[in-house]
N, C-alpha and C. Protein backbone atom coordinates (compact mmCIF):
# COMPACT_ATOMS: atom_id res chain seq x y z
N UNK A 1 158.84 121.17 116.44
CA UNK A 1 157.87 122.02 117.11
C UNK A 1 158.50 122.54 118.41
N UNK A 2 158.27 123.79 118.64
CA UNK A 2 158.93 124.28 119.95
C UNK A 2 158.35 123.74 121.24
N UNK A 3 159.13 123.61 122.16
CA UNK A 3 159.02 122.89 123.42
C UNK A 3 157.45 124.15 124.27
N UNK A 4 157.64 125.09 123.62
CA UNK A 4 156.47 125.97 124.54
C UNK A 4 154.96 126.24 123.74
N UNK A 5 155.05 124.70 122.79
CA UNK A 5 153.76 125.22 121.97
C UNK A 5 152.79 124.41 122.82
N UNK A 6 152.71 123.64 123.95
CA UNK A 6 151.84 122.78 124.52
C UNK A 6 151.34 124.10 125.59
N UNK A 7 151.85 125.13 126.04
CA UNK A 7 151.42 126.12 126.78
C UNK A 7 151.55 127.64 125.90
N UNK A 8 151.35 127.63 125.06
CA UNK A 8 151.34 128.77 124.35
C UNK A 8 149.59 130.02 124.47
N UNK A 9 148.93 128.94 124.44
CA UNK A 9 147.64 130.54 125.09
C UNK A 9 148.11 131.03 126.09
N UNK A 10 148.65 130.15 127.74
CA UNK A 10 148.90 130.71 128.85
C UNK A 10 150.26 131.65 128.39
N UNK A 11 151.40 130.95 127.72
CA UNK A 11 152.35 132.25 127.39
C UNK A 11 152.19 133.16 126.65
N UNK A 12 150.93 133.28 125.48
CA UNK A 12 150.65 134.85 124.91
C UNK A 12 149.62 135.51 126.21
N UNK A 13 148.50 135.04 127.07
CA UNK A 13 148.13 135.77 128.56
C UNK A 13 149.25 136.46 128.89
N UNK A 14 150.01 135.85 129.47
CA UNK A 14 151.42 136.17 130.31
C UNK A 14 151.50 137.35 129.23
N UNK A 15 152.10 137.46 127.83
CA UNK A 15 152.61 138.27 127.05
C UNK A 15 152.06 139.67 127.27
N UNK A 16 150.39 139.41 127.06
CA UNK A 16 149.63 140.49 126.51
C UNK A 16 149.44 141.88 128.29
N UNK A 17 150.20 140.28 129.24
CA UNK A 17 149.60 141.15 130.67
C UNK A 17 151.06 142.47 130.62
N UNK A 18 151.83 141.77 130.24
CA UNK A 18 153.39 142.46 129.79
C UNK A 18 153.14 143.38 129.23
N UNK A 19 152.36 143.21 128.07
CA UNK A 19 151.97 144.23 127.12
C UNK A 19 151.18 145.40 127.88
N UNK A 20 150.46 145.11 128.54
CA UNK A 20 149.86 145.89 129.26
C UNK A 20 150.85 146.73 130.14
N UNK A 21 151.72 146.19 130.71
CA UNK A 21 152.19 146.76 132.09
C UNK A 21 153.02 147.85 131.09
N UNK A 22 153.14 147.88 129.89
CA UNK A 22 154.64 148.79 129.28
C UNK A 22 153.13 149.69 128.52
N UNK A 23 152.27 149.46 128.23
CA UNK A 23 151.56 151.06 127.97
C UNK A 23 151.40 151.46 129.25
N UNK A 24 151.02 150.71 130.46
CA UNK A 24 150.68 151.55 131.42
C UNK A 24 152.15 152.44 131.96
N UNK A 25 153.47 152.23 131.34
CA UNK A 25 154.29 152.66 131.26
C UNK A 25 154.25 154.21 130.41
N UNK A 26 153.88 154.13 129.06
CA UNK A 26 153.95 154.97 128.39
C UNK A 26 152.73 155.70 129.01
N UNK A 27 151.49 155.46 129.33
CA UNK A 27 150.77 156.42 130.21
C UNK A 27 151.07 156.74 131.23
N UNK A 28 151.60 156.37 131.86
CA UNK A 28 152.50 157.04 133.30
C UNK A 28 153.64 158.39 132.48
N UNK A 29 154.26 158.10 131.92
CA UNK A 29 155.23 158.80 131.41
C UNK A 29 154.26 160.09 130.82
N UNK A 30 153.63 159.80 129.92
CA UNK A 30 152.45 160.82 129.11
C UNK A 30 151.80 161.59 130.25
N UNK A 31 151.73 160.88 131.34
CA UNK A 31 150.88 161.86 132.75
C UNK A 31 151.81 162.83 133.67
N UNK A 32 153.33 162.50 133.08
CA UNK A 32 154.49 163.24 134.21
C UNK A 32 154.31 162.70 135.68
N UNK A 33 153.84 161.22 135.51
CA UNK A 33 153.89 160.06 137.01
C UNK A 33 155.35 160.44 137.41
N UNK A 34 155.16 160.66 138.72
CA UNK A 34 156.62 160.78 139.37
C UNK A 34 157.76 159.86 139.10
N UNK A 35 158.76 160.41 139.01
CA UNK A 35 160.04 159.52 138.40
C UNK A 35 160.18 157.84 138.78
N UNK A 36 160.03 157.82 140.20
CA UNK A 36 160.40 156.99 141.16
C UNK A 36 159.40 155.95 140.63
N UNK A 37 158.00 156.51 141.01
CA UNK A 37 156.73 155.36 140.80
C UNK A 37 157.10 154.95 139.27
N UNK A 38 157.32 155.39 138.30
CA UNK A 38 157.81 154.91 137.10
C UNK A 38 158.43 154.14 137.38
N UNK A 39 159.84 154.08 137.83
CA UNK A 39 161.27 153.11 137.64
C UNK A 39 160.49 152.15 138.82
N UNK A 40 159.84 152.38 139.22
CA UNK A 40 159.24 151.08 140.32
C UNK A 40 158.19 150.16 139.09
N UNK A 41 157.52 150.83 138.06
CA UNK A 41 157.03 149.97 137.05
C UNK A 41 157.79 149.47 136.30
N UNK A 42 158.67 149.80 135.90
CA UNK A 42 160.05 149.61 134.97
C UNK A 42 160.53 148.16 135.58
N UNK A 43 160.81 147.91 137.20
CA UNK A 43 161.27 146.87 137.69
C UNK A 43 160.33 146.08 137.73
N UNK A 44 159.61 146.18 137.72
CA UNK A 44 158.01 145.48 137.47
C UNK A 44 157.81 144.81 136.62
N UNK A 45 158.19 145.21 135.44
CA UNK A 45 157.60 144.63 133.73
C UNK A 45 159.09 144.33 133.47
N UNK A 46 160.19 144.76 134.04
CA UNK A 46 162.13 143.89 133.77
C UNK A 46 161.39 142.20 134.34
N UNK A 47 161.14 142.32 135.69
CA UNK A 47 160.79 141.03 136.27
C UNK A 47 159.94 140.03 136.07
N UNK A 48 158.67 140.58 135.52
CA UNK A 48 157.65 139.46 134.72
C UNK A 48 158.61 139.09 133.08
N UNK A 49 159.20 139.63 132.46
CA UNK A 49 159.90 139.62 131.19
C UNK A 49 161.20 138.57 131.94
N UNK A 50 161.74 138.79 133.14
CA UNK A 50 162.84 137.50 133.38
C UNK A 50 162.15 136.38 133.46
N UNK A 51 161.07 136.54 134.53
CA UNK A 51 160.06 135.52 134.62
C UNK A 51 159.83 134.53 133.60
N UNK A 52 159.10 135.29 132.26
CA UNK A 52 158.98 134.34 131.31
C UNK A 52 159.85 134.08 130.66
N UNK A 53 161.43 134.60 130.85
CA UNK A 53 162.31 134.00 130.10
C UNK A 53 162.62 132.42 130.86
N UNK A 54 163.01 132.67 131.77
CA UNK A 54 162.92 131.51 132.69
C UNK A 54 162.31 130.38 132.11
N UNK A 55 161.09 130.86 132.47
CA UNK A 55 159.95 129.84 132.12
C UNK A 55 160.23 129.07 130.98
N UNK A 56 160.18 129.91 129.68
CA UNK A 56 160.88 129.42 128.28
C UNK A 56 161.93 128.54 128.29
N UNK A 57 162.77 129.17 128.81
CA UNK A 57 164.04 128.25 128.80
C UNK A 57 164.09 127.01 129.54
N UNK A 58 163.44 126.67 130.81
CA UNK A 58 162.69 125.70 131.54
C UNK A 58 162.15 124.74 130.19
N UNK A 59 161.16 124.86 129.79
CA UNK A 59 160.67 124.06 128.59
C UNK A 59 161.48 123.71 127.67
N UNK A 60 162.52 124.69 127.05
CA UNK A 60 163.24 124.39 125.93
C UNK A 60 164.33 123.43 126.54
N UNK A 61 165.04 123.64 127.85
CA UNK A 61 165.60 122.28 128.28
C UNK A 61 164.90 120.81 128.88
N UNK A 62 163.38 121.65 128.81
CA UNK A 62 163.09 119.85 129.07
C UNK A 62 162.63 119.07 127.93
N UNK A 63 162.17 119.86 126.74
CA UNK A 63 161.92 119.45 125.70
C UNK A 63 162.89 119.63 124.79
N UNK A 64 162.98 121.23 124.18
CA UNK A 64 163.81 120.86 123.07
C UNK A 64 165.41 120.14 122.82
N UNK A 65 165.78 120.23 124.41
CA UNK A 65 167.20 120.03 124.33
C UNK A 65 167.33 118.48 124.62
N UNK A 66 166.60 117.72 125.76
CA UNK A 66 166.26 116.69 126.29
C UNK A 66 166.19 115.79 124.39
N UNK A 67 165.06 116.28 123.87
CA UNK A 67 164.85 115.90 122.35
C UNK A 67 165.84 115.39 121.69
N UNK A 68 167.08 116.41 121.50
CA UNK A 68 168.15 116.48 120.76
C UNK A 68 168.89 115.54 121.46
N UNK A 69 169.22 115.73 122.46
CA UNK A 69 169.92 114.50 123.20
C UNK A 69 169.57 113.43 123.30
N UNK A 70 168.33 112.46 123.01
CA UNK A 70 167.93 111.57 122.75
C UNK A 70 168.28 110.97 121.12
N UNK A 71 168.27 112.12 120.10
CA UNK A 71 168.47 112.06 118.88
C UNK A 71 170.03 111.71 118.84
N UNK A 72 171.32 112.30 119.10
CA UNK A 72 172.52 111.80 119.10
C UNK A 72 173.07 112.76 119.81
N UNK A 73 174.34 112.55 120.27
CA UNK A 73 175.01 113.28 120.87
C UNK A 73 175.89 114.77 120.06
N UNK A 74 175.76 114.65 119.23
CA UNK A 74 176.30 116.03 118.19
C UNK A 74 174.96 116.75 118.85
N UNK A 75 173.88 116.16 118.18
CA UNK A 75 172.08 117.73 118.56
C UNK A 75 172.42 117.46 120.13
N UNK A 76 172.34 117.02 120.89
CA UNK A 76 172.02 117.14 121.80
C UNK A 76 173.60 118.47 122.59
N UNK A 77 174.88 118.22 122.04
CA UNK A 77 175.54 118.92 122.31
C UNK A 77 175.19 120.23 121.97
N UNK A 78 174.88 120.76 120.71
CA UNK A 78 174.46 121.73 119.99
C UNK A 78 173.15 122.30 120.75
N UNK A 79 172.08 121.67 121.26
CA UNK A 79 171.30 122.24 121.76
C UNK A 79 171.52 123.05 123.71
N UNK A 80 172.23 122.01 123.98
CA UNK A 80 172.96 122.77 125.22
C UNK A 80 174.27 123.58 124.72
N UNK A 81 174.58 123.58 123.71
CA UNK A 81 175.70 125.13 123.60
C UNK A 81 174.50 126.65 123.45
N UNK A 82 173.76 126.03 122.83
CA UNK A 82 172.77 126.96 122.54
C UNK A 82 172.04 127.77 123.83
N UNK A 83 171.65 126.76 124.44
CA UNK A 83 170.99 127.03 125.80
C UNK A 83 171.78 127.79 126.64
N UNK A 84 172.89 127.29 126.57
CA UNK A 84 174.12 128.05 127.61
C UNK A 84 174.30 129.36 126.91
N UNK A 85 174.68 129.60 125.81
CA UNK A 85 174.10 131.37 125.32
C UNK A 85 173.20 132.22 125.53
N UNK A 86 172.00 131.29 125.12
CA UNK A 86 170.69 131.88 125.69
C UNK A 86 170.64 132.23 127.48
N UNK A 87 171.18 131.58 128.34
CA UNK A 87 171.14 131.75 129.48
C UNK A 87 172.65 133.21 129.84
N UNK A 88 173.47 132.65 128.65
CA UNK A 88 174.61 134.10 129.06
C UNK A 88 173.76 135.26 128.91
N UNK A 89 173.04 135.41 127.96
CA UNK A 89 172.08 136.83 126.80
C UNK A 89 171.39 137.07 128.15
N UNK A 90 170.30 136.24 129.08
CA UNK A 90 169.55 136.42 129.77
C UNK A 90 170.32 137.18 131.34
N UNK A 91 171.93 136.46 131.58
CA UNK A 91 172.39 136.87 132.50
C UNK A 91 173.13 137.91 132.57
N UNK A 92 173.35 138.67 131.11
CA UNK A 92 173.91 139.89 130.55
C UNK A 92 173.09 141.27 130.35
N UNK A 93 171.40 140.78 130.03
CA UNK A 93 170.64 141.96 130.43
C UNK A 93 169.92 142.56 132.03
């Protein structure tokens, strides 16, 4: 079971507020909202989206990886090679 299913209503909230902020994107855009005030929403909805990556990955090393490393040292290696990708992917966008 994934490490973020014990907070999963609060992370689909979080999701749907995301969801929100990127139509209010596409309605800004649909209204010809000035360039600037756009890319100021743009950094807006980049930063709640790092936010909950964070967050995710926070859980998945205290649970899923913590898990594996309790299980033997092969999963537990495997789950921090993993993590350390996931954190390159996150530090690459």
């Amino acid at each position: 079971m994934p490490a973020y299913t014990d907070n999963r209503d609060a992370h689909l909230r979080r999701l749907r507020r995301i969801e929100g902020q990127v139509r209010g994107l596409q309605r800004m855009v649909s209204e010809d909202v000035y360039c600037i005030d756009v890319l100021t929403q743009v950094s807006a909805a980049t930063r709640a989206l790092q936010s909950f990556a964070l967050e995710l990955l926070s859980e998945h090393m205290s649970g899923c990886v913590v898990d594996a490393a309790r299980t033997g040292q092969q999963e537990g290696e495997a789950k921090v090679r993993e993590a350390a990708e996931a954190i390159a992917r996150l530090v690459r966008s």
